[in-house]
C-alpha atoms as a PDB file:
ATOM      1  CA  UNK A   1      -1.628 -18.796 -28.884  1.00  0.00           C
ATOM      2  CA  UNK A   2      -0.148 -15.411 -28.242  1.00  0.00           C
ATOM      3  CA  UNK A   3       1.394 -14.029 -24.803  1.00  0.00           C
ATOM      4  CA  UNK A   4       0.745 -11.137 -23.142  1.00  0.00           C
ATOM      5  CA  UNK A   5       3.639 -11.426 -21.457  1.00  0.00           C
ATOM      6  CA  UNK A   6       6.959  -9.113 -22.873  1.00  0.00           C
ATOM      7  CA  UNK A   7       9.256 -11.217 -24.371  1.00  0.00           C
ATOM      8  CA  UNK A   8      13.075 -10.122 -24.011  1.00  0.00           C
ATOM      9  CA  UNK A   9      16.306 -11.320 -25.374  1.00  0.00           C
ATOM     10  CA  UNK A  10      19.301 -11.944 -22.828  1.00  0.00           C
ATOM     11  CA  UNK A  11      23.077 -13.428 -23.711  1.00  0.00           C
ATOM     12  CA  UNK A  12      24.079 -15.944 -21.009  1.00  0.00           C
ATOM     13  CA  UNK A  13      27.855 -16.977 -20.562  1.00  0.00           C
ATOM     14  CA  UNK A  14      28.155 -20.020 -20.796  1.00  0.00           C
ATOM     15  CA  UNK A  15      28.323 -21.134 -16.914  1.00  0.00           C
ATOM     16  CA  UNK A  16      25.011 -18.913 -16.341  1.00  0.00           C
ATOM     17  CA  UNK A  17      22.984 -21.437 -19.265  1.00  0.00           C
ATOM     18  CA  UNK A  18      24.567 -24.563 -17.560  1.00  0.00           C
ATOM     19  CA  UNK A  19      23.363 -22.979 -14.378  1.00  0.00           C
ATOM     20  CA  UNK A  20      20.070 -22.661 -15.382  1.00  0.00           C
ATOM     21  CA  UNK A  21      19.345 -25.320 -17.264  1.00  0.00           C
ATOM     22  CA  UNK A  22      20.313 -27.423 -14.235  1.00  0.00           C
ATOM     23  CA  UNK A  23      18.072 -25.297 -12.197  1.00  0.00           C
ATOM     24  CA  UNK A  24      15.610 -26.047 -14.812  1.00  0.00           C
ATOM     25  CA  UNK A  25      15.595 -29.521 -14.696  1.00  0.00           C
ATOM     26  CA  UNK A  26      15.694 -29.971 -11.143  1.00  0.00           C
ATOM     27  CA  UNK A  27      12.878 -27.830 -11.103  1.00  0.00           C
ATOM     28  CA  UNK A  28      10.920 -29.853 -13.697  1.00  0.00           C
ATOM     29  CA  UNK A  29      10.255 -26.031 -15.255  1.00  0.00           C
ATOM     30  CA  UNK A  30      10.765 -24.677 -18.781  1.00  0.00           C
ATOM     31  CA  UNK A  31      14.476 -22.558 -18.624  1.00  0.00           C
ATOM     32  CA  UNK A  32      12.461 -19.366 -19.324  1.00  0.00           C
ATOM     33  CA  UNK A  33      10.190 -20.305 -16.172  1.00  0.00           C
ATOM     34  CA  UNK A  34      12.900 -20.583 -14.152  1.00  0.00           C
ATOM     35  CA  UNK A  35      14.653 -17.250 -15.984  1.00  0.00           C
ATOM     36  CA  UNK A  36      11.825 -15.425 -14.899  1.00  0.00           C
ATOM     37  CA  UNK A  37      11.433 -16.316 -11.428  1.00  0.00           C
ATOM     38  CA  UNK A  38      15.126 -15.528 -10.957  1.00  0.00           C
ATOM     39  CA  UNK A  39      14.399 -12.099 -12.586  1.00  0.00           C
ATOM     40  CA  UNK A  40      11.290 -11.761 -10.216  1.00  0.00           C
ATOM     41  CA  UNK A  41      13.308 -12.906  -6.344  1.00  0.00           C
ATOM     42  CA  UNK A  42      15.887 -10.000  -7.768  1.00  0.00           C
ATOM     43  CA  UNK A  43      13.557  -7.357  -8.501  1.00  0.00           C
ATOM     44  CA  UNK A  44      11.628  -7.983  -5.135  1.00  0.00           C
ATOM     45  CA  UNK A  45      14.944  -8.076  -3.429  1.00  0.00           C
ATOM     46  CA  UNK A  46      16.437  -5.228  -4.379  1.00  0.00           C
ATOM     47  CA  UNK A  47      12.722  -3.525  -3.603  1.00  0.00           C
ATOM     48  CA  UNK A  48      13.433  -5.037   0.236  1.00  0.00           C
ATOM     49  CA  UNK A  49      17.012  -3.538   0.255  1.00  0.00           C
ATOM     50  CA  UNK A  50      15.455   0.286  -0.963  1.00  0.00           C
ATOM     51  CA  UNK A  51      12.693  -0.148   1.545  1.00  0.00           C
ATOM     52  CA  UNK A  52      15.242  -1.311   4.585  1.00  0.00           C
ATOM     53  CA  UNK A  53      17.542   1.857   3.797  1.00  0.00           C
ATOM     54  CA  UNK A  54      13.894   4.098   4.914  1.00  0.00           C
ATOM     55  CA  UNK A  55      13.697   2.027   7.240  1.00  0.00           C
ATOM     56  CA  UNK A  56      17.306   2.331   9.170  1.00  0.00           C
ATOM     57  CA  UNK A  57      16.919   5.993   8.349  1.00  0.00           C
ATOM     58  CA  UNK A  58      13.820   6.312  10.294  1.00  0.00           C
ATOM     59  CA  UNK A  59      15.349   4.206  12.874  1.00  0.00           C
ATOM     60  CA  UNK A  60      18.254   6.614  13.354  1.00  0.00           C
ATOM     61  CA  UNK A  61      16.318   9.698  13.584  1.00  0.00           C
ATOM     62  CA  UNK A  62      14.015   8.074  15.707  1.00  0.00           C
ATOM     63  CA  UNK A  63      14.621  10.443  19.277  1.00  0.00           C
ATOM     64  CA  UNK A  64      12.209   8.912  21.452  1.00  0.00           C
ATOM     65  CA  UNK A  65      10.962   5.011  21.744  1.00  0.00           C
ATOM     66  CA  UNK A  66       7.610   4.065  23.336  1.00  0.00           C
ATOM     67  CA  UNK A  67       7.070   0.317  24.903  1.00  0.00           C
ATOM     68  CA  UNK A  68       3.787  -1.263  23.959  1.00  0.00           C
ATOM     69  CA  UNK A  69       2.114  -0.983  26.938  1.00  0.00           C
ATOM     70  CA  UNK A  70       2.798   2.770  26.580  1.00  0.00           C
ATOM     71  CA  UNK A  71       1.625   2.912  22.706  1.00  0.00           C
ATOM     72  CA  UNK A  72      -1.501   1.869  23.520  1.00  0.00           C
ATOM     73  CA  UNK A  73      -2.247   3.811  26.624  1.00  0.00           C
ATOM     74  CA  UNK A  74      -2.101   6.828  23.800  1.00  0.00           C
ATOM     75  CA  UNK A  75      -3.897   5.310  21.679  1.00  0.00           C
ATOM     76  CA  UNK A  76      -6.856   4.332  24.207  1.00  0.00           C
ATOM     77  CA  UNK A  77      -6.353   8.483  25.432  1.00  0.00           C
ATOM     78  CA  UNK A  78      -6.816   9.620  22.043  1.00  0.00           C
ATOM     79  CA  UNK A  79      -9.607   7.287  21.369  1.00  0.00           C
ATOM     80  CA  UNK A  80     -11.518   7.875  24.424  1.00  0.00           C
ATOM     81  CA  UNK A  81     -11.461  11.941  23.510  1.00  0.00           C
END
């Protein structure tokens, strides 16, 4: 039955197919299941990194900080124009 997944050809060393094939069978998953979760947590990780970086850079040029109580009071004023 065919995929509609992309296939894609990688070269392990040596250590990285042990690695995974012991991953693999602890896991009770196919090596290419387990490849492509490991290809997945990076992808999504490196998204988290980019996304903290906007983050801290908001932070810094942050000038003023409200408390909660104080966030909402603005919001119920702006709401209750």
């Amino acid at each position: 039955m065919p995929t509609t997944k992309e296939r894609i050809l990688i070269t392990l060393t040596p250590d990285m197919a042990h690695e995974l094939t012991l991953r693999a069978k602890k896991e009770k998953s196919p090596r290419a299941t387990v490849a492509a979760r490991l290809v997945r947590e990076a992808l999504d990780d490196a998204e988290d990194q980019r996304i903290a970086a906007i983050v801290d850079k908001r932070i810094a040029s942050t000038k003023t900080w409200l408390s909660s109580d104080e966030f909402w009071k603005q919001v119920a004023r702006k709401h209750s124009k």
